[in-house]
N, C-alpha and C. Protein backbone atom coordinates (compact mmCIF):
# COMPACT_ATOMS: atom_id res chain seq x y z
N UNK A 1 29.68 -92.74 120.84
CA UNK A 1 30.67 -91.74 120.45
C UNK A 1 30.92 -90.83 121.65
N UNK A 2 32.54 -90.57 121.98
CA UNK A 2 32.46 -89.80 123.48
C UNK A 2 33.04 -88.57 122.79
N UNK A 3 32.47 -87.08 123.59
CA UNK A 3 32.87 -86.22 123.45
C UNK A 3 34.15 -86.10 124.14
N UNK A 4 35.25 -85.69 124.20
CA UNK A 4 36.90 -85.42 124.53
C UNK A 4 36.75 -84.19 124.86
N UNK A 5 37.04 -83.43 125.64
CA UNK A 5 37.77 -82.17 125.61
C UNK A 5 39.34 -82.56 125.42
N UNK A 6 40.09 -81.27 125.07
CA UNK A 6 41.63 -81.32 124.96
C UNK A 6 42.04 -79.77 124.54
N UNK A 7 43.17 -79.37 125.53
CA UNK A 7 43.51 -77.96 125.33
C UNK A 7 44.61 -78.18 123.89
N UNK A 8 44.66 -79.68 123.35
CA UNK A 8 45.77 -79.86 122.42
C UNK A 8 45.72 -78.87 121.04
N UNK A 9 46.20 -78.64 120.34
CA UNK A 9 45.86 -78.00 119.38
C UNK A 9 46.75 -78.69 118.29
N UNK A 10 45.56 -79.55 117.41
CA UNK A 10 45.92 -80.94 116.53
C UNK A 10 45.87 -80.49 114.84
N UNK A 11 47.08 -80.41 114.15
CA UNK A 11 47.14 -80.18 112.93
C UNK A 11 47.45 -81.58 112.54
N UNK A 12 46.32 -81.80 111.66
CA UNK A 12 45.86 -83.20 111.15
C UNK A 12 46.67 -83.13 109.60
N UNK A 13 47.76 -84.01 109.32
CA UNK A 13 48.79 -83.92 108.18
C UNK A 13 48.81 -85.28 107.19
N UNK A 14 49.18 -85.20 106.52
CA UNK A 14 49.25 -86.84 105.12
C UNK A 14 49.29 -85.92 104.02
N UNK A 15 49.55 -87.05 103.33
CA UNK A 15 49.32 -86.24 101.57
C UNK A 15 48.31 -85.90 101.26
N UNK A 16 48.08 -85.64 99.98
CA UNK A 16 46.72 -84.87 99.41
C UNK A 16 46.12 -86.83 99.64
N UNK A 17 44.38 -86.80 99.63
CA UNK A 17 43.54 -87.80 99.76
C UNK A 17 44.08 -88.94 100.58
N UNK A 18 44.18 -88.41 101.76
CA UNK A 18 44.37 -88.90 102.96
C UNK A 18 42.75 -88.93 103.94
N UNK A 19 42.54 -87.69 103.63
CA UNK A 19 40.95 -87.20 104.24
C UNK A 19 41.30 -86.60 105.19
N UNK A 20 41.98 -85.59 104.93
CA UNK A 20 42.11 -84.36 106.12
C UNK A 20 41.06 -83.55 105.99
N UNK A 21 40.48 -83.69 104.92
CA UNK A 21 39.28 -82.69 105.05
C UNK A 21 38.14 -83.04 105.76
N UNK A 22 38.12 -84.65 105.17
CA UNK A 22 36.94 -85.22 105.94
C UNK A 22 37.22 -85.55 107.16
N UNK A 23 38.33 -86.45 107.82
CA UNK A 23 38.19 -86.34 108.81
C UNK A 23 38.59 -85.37 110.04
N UNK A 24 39.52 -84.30 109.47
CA UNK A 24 39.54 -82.89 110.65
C UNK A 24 38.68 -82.76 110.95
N UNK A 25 37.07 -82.46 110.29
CA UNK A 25 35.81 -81.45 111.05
C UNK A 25 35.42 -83.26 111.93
N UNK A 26 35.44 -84.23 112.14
CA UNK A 26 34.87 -85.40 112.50
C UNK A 26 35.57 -85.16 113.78
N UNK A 27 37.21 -84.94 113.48
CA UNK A 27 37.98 -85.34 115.04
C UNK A 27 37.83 -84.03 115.88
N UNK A 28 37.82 -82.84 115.19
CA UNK A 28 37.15 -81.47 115.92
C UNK A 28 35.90 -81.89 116.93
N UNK A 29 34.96 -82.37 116.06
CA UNK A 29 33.89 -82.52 116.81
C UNK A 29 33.77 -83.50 117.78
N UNK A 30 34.23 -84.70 117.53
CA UNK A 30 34.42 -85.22 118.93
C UNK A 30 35.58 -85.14 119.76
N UNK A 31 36.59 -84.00 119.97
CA UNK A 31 36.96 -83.18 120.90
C UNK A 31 36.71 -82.09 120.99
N UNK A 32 35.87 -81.99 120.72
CA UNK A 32 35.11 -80.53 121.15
C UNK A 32 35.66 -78.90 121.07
N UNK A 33 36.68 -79.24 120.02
CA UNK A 33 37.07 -78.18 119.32
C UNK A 33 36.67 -77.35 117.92
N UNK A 34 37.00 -75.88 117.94
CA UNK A 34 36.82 -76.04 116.26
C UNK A 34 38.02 -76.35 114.93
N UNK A 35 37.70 -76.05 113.84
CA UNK A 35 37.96 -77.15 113.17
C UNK A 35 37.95 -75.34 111.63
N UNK A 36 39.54 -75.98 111.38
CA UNK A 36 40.07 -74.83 110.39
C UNK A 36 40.66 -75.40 109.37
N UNK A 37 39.84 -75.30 107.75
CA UNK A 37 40.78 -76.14 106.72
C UNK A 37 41.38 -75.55 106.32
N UNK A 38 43.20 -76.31 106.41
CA UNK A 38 44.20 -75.43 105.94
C UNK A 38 44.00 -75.46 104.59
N UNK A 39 43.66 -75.86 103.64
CA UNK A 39 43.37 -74.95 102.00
C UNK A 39 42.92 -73.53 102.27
N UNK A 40 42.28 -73.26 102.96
CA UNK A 40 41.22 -71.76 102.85
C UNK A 40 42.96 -70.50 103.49
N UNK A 41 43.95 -71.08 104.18
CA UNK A 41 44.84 -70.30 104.15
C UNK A 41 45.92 -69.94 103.47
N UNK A 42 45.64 -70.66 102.28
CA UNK A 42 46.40 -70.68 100.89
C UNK A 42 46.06 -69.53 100.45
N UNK A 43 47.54 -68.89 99.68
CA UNK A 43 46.59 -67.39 99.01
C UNK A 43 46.29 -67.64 97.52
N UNK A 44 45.73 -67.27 96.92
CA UNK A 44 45.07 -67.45 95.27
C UNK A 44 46.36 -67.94 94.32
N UNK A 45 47.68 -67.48 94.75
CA UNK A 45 48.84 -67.99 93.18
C UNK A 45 49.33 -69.62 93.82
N UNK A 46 48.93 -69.94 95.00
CA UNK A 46 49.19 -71.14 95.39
C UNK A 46 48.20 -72.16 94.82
N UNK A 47 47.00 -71.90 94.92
CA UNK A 47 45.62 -72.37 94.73
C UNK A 47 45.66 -72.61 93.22
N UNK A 48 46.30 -71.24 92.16
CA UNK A 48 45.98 -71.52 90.70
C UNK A 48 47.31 -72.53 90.37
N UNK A 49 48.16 -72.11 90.99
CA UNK A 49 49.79 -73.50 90.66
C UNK A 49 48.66 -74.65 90.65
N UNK A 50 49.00 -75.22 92.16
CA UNK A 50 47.77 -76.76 92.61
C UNK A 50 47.17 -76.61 91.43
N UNK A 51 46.43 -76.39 91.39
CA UNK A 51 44.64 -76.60 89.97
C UNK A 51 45.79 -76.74 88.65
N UNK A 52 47.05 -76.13 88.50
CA UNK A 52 47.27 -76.17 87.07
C UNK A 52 48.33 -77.34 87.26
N UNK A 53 48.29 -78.31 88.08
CA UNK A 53 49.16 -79.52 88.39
C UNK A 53 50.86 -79.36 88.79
N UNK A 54 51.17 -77.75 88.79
CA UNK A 54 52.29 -77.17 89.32
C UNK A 54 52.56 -77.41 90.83
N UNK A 55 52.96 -78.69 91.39
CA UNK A 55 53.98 -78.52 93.21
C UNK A 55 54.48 -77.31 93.22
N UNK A 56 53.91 -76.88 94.73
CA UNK A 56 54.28 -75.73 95.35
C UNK A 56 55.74 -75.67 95.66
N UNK A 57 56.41 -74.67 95.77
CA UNK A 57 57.96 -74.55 96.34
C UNK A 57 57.82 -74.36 97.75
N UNK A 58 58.95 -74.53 98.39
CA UNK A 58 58.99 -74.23 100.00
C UNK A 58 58.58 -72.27 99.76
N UNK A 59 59.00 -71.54 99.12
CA UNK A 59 59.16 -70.07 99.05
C UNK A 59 57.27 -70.34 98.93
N UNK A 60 56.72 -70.65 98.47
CA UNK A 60 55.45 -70.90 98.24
C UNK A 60 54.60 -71.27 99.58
N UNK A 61 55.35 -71.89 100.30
CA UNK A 61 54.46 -72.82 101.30
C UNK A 61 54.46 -71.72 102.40
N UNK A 62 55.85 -71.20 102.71
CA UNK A 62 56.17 -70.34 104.08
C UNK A 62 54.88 -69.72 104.36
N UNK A 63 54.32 -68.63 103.39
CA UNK A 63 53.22 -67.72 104.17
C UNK A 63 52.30 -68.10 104.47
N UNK A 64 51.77 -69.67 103.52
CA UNK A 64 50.73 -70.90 104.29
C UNK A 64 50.94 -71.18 105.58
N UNK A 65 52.34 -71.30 105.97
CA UNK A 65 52.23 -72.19 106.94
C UNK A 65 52.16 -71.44 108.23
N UNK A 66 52.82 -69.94 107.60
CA UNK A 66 52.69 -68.67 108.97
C UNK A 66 51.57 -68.67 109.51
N UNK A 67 50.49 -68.76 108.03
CA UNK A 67 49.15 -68.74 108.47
C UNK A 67 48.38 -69.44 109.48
N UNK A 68 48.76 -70.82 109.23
CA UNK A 68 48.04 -72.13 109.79
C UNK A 68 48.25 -71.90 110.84
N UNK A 69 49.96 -71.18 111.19
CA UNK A 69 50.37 -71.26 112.54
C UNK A 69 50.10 -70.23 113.55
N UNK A 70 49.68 -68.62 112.98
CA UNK A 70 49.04 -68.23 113.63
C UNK A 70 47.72 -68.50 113.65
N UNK A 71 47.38 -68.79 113.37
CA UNK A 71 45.72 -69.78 114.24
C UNK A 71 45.85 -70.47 115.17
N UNK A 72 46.89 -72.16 115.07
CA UNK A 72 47.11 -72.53 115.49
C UNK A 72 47.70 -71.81 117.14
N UNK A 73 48.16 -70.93 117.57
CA UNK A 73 48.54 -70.15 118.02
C UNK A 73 47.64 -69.33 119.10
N UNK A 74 46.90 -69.02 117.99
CA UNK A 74 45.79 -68.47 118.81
C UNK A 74 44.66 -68.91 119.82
N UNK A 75 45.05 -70.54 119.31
CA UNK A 75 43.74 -71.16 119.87
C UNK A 75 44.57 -72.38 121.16
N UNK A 76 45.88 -71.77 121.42
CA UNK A 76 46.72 -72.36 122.55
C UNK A 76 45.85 -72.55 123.79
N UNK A 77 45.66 -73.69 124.54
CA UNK A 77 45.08 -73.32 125.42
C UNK A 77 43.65 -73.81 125.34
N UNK A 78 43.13 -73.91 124.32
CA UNK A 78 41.65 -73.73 124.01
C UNK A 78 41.58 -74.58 123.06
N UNK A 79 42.38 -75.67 122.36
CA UNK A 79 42.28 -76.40 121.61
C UNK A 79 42.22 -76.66 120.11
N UNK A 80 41.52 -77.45 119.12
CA UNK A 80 41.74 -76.65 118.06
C UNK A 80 42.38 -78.09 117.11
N UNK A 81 41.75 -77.89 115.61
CA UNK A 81 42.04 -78.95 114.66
C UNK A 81 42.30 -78.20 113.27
N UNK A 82 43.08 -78.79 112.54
CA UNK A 82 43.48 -77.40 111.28
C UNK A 82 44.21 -78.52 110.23
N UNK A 83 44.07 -78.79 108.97
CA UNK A 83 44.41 -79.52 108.18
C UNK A 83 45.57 -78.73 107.33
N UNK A 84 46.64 -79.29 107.44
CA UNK A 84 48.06 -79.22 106.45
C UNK A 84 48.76 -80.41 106.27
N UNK A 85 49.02 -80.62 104.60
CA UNK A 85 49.89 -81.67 104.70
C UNK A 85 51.01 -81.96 105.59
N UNK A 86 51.64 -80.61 105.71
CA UNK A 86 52.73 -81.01 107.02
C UNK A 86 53.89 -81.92 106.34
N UNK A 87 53.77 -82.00 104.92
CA UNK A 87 54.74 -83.20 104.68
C UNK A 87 56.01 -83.02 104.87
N UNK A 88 56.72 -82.15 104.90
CA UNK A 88 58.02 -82.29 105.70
C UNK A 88 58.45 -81.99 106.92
N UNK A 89 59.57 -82.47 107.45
CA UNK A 89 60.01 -81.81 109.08
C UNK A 89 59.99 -80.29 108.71
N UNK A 90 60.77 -79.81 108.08
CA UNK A 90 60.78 -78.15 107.85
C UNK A 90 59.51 -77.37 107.58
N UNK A 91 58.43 -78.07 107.35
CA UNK A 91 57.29 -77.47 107.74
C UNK A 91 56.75 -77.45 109.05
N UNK A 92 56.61 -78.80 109.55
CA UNK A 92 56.10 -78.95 110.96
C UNK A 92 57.04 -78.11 112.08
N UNK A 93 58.24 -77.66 111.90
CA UNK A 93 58.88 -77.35 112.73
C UNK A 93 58.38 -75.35 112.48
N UNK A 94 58.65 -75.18 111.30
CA UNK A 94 57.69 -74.19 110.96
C UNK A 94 56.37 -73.73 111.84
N UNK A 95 55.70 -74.37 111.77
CA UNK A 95 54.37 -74.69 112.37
C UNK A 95 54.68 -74.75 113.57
N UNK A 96 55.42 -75.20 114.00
CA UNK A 96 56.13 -75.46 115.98
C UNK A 96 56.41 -73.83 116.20
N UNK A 97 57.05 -73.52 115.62
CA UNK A 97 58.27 -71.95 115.92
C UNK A 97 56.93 -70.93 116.19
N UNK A 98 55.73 -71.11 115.63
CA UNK A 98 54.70 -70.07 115.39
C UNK A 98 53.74 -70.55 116.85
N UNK A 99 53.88 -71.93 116.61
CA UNK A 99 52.48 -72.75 117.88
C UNK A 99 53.17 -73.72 118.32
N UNK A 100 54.29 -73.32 119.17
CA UNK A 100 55.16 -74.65 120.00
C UNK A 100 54.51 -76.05 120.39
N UNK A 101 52.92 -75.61 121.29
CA UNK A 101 52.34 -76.57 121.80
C UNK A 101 51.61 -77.80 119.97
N UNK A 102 51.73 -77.20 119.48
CA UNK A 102 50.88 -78.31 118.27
C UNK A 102 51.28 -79.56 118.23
N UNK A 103 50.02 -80.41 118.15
CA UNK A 103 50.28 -82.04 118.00
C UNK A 103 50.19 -82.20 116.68
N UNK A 104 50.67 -83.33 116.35
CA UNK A 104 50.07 -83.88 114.62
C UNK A 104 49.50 -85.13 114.81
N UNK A 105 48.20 -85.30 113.79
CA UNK A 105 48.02 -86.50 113.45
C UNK A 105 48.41 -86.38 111.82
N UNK A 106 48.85 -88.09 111.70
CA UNK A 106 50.14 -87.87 110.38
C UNK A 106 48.52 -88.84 109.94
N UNK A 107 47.77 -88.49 108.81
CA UNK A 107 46.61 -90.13 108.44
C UNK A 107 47.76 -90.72 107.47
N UNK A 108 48.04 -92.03 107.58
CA UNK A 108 48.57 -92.48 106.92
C UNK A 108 47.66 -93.80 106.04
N UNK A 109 48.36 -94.26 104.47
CA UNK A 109 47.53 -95.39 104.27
C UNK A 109 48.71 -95.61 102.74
N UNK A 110 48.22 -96.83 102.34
CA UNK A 110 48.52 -97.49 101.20
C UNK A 110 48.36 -96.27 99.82
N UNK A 111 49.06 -96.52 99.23
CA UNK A 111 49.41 -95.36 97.61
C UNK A 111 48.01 -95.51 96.67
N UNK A 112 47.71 -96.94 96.61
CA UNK A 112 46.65 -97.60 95.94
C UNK A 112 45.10 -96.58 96.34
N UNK A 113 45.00 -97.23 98.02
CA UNK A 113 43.67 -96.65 98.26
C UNK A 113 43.73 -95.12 98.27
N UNK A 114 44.62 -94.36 98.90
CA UNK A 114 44.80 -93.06 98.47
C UNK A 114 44.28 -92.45 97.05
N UNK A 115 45.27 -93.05 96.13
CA UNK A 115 44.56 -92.38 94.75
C UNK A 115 43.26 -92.64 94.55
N UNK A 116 42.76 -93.96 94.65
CA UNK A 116 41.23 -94.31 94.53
C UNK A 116 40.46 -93.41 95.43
N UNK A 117 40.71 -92.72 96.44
CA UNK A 117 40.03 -92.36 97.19
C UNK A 117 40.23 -90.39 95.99
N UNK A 118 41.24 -89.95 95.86
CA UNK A 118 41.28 -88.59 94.86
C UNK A 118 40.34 -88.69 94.20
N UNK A 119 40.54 -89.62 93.24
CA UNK A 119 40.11 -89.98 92.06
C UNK A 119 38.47 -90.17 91.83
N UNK A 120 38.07 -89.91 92.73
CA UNK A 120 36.55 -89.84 93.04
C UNK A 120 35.75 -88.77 93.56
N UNK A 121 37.31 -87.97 93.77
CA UNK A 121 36.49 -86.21 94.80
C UNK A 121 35.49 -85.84 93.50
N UNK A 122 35.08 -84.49 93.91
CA UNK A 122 34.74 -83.44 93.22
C UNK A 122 34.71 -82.18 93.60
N UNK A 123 35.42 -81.42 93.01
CA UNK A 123 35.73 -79.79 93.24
C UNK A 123 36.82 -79.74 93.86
N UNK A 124 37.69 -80.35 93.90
CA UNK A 124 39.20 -80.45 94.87
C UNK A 124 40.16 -80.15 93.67
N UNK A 125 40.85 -78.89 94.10
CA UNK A 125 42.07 -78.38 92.95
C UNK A 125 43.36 -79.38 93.11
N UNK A 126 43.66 -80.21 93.65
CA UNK A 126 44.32 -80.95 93.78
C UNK A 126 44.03 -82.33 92.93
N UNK A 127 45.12 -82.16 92.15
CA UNK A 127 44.72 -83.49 90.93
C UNK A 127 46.06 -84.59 91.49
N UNK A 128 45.30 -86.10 90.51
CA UNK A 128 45.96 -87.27 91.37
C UNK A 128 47.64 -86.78 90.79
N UNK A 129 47.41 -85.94 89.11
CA UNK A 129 48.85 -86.49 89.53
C UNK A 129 49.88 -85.92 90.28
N UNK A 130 49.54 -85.19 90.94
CA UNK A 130 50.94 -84.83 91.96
C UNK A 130 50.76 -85.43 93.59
N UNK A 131 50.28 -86.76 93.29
CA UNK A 131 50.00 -87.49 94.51
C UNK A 131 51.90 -87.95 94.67
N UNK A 132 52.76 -88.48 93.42
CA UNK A 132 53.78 -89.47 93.44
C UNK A 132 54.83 -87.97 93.82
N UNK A 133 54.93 -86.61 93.52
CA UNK A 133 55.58 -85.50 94.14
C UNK A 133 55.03 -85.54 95.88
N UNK A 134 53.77 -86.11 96.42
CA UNK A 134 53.88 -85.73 97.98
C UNK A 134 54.25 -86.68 97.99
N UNK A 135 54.01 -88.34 97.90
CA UNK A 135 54.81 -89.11 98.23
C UNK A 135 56.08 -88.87 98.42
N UNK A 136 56.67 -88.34 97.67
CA UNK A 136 58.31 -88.36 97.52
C UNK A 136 58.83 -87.10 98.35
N UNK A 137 57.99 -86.55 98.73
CA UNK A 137 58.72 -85.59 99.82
C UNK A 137 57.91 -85.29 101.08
N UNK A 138 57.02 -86.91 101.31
CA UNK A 138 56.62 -87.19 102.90
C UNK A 138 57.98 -87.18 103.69
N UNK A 139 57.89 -86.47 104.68
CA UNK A 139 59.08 -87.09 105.60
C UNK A 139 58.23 -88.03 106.72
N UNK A 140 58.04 -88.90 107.36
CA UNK A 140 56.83 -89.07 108.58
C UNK A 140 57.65 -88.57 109.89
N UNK A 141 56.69 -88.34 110.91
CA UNK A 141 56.80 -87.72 111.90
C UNK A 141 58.01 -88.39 112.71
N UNK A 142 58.56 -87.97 113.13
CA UNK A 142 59.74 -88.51 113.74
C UNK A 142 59.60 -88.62 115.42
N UNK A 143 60.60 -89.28 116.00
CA UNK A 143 60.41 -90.02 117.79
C UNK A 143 60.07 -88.18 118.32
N UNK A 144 60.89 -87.37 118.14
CA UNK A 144 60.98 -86.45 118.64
C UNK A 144 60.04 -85.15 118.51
N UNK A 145 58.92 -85.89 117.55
CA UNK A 145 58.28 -84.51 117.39
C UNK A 145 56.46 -85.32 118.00
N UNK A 146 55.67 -84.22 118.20
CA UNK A 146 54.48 -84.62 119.48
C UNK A 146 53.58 -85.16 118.25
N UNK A 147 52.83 -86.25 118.06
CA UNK A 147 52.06 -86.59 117.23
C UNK A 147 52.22 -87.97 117.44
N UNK A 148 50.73 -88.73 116.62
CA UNK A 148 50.71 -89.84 116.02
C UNK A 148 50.56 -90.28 115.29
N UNK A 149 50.45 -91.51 114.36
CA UNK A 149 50.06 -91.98 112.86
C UNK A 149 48.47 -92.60 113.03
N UNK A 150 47.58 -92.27 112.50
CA UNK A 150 46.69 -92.73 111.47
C UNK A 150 46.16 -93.65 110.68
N UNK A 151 46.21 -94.59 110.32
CA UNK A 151 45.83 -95.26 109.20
C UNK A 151 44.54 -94.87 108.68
N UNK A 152 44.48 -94.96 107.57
CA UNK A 152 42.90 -94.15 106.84
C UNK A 152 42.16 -95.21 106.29
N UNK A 153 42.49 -96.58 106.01
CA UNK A 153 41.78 -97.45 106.32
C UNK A 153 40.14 -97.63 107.16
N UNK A 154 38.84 -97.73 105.91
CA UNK A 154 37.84 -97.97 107.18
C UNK A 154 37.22 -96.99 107.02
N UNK A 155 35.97 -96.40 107.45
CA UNK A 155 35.26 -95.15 107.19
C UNK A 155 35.91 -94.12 107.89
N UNK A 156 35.31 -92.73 107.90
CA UNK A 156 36.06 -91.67 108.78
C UNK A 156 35.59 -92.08 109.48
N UNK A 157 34.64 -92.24 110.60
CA UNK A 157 34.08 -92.26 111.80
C UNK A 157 35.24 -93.19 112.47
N UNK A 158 35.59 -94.39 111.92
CA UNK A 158 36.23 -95.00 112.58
C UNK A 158 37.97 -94.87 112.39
N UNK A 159 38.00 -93.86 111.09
CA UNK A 159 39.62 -93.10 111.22
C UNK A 159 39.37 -92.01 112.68
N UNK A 160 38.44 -91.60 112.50
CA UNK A 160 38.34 -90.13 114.06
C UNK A 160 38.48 -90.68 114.81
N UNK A 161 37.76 -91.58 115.46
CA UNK A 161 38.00 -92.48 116.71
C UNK A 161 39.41 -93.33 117.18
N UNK A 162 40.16 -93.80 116.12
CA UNK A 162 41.29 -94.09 116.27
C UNK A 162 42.22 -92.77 116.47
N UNK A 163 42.28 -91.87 115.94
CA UNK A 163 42.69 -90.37 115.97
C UNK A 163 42.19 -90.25 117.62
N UNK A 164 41.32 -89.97 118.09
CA UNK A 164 40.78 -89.97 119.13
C UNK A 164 41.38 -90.57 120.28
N UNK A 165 41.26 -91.86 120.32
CA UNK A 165 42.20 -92.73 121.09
C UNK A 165 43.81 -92.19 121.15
N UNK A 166 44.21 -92.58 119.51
CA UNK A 166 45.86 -92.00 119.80
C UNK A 166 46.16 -91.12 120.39
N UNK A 167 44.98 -89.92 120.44
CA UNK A 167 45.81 -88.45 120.97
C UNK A 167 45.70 -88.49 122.21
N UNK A 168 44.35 -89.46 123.18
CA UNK A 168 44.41 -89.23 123.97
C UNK A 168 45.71 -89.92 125.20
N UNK A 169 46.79 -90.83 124.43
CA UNK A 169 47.87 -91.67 124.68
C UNK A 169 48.92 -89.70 125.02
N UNK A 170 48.77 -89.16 124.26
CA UNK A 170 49.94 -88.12 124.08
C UNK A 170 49.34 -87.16 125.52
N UNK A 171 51.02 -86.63 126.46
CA UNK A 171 50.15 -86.17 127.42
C UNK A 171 49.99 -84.55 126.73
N UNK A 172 49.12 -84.22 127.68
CA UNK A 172 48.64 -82.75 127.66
C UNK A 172 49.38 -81.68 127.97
N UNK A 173 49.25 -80.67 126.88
CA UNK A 173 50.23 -79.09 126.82
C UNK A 173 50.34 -78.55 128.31
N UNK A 174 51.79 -78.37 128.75
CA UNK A 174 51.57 -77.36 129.64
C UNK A 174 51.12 -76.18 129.14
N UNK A 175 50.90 -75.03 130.30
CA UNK A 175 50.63 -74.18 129.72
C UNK A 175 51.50 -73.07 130.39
């Protein structure tokens, strides 16, 4: 396993049970960054919607994403891993306007193993069924925006390491 440095500052994105949780703190650590889960910047009426199977509105998401992005922001320069679905362009660009330099990794995978993979958490306010609402308003990352895809296929260790590899293909932030 090689340690990476990278001044990148990587918001790791997919739908809910993708394993942004699990694998953000994995790809943090072997680039040698730290490692911020975007749930914890959700404020409490976002958190009780989610748990009561209510999709968030964009008016809902904005002060999440201010959030993510001043972190993201802060840690310009110095690197840095932070989990948001990211599922649309108007978020990620969001997220850009606050932390220009941010990369994405998009984890991507099959609908099937996804739910099987929910469907087994425990303590996650996020229930399967509003897996077929992120589906339907994934946009994926487009030619023009800095990131790569994922597959979640395979244990984390070997989703991080592919994460790992891809980012190190993307060149590095000026500063």
């Amino acid at each position: 396993m090689q340690l990476t440095q990278t001044p990148h500052v990587v918001v790791i994105m997919g739908v809910a049970g993708t394993g942004k949780t699990t694998i953000g703190p994995l790809l943090a650590a072997r680039l040698g960054v730290p490692y911020a889960e975007g749930d914890d910047f959700h404020p409490p009426a976002n958190i009780a919607k989610m748990s009561a199977g209510t999709p968030l509105t964009d008016d809902d998401r904005w002060p999440w994403l201010d959030a993510i992005g001043r972190w993201a922001d802060g840690r310009a320069g110095l690197g840095g891993v932070v989990s948001s679905s990211a599922l649309k362009r108007a978020y990620r660009d969001r997220l850009r306007a606050s932390a220009p330099g941010v990369v994405f990794v998009h984890l991507t995978g099959d609908r099937a193993l996804i739910e099987d993979r929910m469907s087994h958490r425990q303590g996650h306010f996020m229930p399967t069924a509003l897996l077929d609402s992120q589906f339907a308003t994934l946009q994926p990352l487009e030619s023009d925006e800095a990131g790569v895809a994922v597959e979640v296929s395979g244990d984390p260790g070997e989703i991080a390491e592919r994460a790992v590899a891809a980012l190190s293909d993307l060149p590095q932030p000026s500063h």
